[in-house]
Every structure is written in C-alpha cells, then in structure tokens.
C-alpha atoms as a PDB file:
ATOM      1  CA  UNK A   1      16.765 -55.410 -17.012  1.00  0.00           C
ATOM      2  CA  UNK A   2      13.612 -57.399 -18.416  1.00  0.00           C
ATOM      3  CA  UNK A   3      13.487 -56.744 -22.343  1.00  0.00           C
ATOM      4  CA  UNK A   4      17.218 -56.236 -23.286  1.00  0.00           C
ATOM      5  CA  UNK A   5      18.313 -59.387 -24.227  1.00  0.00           C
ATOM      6  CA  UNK A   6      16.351 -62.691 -26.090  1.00  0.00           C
ATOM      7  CA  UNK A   7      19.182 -64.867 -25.961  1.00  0.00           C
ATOM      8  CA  UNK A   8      18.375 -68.807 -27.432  1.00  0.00           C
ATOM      9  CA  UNK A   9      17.696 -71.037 -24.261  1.00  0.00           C
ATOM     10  CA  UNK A  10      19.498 -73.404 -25.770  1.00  0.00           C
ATOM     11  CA  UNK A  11      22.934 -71.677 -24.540  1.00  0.00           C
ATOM     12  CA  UNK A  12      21.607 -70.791 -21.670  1.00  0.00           C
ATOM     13  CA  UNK A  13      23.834 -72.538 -18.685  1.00  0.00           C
ATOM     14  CA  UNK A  14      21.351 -73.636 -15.664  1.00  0.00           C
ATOM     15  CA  UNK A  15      22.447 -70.024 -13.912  1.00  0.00           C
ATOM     16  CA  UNK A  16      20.321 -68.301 -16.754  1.00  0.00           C
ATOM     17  CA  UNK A  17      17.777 -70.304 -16.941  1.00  0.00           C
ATOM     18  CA  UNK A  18      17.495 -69.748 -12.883  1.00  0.00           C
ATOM     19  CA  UNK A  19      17.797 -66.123 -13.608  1.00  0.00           C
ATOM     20  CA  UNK A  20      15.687 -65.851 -16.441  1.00  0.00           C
ATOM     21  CA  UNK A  21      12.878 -68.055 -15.149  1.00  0.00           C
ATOM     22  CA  UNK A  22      12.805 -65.589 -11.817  1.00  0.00           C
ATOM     23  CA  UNK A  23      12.525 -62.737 -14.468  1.00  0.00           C
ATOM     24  CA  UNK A  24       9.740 -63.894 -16.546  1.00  0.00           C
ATOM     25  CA  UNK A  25       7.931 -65.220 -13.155  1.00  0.00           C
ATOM     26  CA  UNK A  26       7.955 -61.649 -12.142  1.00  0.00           C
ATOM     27  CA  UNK A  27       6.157 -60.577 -15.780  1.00  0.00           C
ATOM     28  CA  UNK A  28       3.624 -63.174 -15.096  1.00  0.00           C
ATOM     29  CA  UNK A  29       2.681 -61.912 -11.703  1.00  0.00           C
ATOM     30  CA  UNK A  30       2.320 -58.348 -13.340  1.00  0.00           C
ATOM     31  CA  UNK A  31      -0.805 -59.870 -15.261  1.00  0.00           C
ATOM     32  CA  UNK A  32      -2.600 -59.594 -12.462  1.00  0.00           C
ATOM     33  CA  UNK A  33      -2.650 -55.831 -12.167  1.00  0.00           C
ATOM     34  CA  UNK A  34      -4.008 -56.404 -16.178  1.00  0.00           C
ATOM     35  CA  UNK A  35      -6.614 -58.647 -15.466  1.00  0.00           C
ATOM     36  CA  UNK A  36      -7.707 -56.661 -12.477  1.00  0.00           C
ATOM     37  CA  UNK A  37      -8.166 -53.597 -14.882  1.00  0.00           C
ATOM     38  CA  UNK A  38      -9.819 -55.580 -17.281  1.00  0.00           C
ATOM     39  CA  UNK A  39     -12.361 -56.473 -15.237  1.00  0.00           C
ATOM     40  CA  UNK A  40     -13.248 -53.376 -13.899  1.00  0.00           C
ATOM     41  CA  UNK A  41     -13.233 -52.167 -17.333  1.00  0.00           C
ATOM     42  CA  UNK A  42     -15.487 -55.330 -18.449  1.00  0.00           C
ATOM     43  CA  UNK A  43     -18.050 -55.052 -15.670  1.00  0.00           C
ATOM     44  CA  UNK A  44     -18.206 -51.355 -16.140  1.00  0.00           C
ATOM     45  CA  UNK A  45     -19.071 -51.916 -19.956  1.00  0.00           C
ATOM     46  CA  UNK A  46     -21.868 -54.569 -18.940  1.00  0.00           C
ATOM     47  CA  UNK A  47     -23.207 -52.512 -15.840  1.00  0.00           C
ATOM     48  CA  UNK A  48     -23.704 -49.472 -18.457  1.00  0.00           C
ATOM     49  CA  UNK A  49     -25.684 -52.013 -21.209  1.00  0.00           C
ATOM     50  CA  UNK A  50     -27.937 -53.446 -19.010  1.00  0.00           C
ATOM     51  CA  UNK A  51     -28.953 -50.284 -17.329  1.00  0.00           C
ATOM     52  CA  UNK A  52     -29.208 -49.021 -21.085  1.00  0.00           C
ATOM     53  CA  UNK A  53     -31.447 -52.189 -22.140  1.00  0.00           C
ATOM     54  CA  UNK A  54     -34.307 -53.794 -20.481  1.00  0.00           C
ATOM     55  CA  UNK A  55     -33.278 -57.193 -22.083  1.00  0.00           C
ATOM     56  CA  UNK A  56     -30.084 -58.791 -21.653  1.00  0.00           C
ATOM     57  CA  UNK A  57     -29.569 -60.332 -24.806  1.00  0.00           C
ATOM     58  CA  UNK A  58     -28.618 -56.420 -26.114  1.00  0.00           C
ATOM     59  CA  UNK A  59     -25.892 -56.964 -23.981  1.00  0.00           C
ATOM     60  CA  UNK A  60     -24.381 -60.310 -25.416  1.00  0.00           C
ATOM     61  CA  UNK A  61     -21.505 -59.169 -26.210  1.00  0.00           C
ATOM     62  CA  UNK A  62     -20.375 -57.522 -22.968  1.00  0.00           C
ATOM     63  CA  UNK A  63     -21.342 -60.771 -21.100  1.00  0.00           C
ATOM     64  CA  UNK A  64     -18.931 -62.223 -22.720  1.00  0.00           C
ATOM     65  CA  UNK A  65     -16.166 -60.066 -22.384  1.00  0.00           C
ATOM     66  CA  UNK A  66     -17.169 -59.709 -18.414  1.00  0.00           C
ATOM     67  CA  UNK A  67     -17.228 -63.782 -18.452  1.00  0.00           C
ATOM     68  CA  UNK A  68     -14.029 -63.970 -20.627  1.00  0.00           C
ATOM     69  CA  UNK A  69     -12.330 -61.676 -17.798  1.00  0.00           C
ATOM     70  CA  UNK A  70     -13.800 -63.350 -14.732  1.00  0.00           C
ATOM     71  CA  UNK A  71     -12.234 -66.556 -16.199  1.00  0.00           C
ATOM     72  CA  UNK A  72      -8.892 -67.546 -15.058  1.00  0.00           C
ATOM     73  CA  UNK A  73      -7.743 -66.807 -18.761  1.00  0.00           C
ATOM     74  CA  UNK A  74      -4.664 -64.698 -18.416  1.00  0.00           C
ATOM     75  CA  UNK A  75      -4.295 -64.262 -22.020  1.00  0.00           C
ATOM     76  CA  UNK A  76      -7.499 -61.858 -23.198  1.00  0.00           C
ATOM     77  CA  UNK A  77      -7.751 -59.722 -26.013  1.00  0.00           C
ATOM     78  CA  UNK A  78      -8.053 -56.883 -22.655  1.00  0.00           C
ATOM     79  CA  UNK A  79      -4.719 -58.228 -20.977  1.00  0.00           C
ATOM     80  CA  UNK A  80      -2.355 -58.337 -24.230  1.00  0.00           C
ATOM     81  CA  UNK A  81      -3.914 -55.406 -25.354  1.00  0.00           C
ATOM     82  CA  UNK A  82      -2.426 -53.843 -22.135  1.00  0.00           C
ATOM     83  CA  UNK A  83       0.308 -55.768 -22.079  1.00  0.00           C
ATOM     84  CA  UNK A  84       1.615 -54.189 -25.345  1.00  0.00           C
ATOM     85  CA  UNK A  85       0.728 -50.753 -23.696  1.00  0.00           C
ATOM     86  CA  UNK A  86       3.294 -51.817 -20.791  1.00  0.00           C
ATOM     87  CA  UNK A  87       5.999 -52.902 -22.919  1.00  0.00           C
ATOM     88  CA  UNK A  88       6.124 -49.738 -25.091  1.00  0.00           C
ATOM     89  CA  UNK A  89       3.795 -46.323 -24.072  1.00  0.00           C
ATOM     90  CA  UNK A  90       4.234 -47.259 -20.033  1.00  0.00           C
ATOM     91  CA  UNK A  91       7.440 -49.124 -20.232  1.00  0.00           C
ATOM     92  CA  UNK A  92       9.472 -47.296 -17.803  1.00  0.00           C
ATOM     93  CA  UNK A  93       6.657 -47.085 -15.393  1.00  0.00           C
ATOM     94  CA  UNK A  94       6.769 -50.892 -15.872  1.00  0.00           C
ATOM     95  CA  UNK A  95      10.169 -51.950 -15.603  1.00  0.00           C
ATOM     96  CA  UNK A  96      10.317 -49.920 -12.428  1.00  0.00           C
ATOM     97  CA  UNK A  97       6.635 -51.967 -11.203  1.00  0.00           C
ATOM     98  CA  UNK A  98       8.664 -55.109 -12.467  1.00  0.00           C
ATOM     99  CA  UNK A  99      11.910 -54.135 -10.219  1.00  0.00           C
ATOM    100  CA  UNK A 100      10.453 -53.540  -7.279  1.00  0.00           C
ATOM    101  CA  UNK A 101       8.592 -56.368  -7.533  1.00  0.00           C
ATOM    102  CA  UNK A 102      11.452 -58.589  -7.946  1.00  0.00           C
ATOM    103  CA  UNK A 103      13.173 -57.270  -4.792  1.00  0.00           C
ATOM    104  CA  UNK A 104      10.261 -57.797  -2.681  1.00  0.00           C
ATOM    105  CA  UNK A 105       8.862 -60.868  -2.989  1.00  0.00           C
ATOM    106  CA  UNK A 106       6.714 -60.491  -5.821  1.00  0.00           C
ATOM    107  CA  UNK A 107       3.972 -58.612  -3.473  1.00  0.00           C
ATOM    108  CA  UNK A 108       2.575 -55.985  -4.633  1.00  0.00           C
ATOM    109  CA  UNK A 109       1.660 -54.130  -1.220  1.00  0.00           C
ATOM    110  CA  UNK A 110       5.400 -53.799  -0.769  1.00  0.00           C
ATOM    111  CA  UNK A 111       5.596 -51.416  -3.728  1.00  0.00           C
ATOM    112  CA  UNK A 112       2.658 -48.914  -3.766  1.00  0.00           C
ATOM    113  CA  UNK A 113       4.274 -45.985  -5.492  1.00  0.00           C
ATOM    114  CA  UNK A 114       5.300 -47.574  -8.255  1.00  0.00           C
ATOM    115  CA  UNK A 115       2.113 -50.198  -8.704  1.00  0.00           C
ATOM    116  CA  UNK A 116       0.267 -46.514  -8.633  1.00  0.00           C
ATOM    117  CA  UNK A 117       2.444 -44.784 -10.971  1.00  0.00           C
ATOM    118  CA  UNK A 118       2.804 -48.296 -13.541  1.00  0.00           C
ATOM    119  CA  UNK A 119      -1.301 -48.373 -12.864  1.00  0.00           C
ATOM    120  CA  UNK A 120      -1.888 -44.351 -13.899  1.00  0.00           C
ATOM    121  CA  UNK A 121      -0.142 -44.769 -16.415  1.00  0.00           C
ATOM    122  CA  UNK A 122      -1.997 -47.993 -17.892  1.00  0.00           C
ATOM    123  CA  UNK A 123      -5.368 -46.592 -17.413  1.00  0.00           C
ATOM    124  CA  UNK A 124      -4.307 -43.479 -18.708  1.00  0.00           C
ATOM    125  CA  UNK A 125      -3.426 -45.081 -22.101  1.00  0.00           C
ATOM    126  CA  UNK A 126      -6.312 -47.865 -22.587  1.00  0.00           C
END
C-alpha cells in the first residue's frame, strides 16, 4: 500500500497527488517513533560516558549525537539508519504501523499493538 508504486508526479491527476500526499504524511508522522528511539538510544550512550569519565570532554562525541537528536532534525544519521531498517528487515511490521495509522487519525494511541509490534521489531534490529 505505501512502497509499491513510484509513479512520476508529473502524471499524477490532483486525486493522486491528494492520495499520495495523505500517504507520505502518514510516513512522516512514523519518524517520530524513530526519533523517540534515537534519543533514548543517544542519552543512554551519553549517560554511560559520563558516568565512565570524570570529564566531559571524553564524551564529545555522544553530546553531540544526544544534541543532534534533541534537535528538531528529523533526518539523523539514527533516524535513516532506522528508517532503512523499517523499509526492509521490519517492513511488514511497518506497513501494518503505517495502516493503522492512516485509518485512525494518524494517532498513535489508537494503534498500540501494532506501534508495539513495528517498535519490537525496530529495537530488536538496531
């Protein structure tokens, strides 16, 4: 329903478009589930260096990943990194997520079994 077709917008009538914007406004929301992850996964990383190091310049590098994250950048490395990982490894976990979605609203409290089984199965494959 989400990935089988790529057709040139330029045939599109306004119907598609209409359709196809709703679809792809559906993937964006998704990224929020990412960049939830990859925060948890970016403060966990700079929680463990600075209890590691007395100094925080050791931890430079995880700063910046926490502040990249933090950051209303929906585009990390983190998020198309999982991104990629929902597409292919978790894609039926996704397109389900992405479906229910859809049908309710775009919230995500509406669909708990399948944000839980689309969110297992990201975390599961990091």
């Amino acid at each position: 329903f989400f990935f089988d077709q790529s057709p040139s917008t330029m045939v599109w009538s306004m119907q598609q478009v209409e359709e196809n914007y709703k679809r792809l406004e559906v993937v964006l929301q998704s990224t929020e589930l990412f960049r939830g992850i990859c925060m948890k996964q970016a403060a966990s990383e700079l929680k463990e260096c600075q209890l590691q190091n007395r100094d925080d310049g050791e931890c430079e590098k995880q700063i910046v990943a926490f502040a990249r994250e933090i950051s209303d950048e929906s585009n990390s490395p983190c998020v198309n990194g999982l991104y990629k990982v929902a597409k292919t490894v978790c894609r039926q976990p996704y397109v389900e997520f992405l479906e229910a979605l859809d049908k309710n609203n775009g919230l995500f409290r509406n669909v708990p079994d399948q944000f839980n089984a689309f969110n297992d199965c990201l975390e599961k494959n990091m």
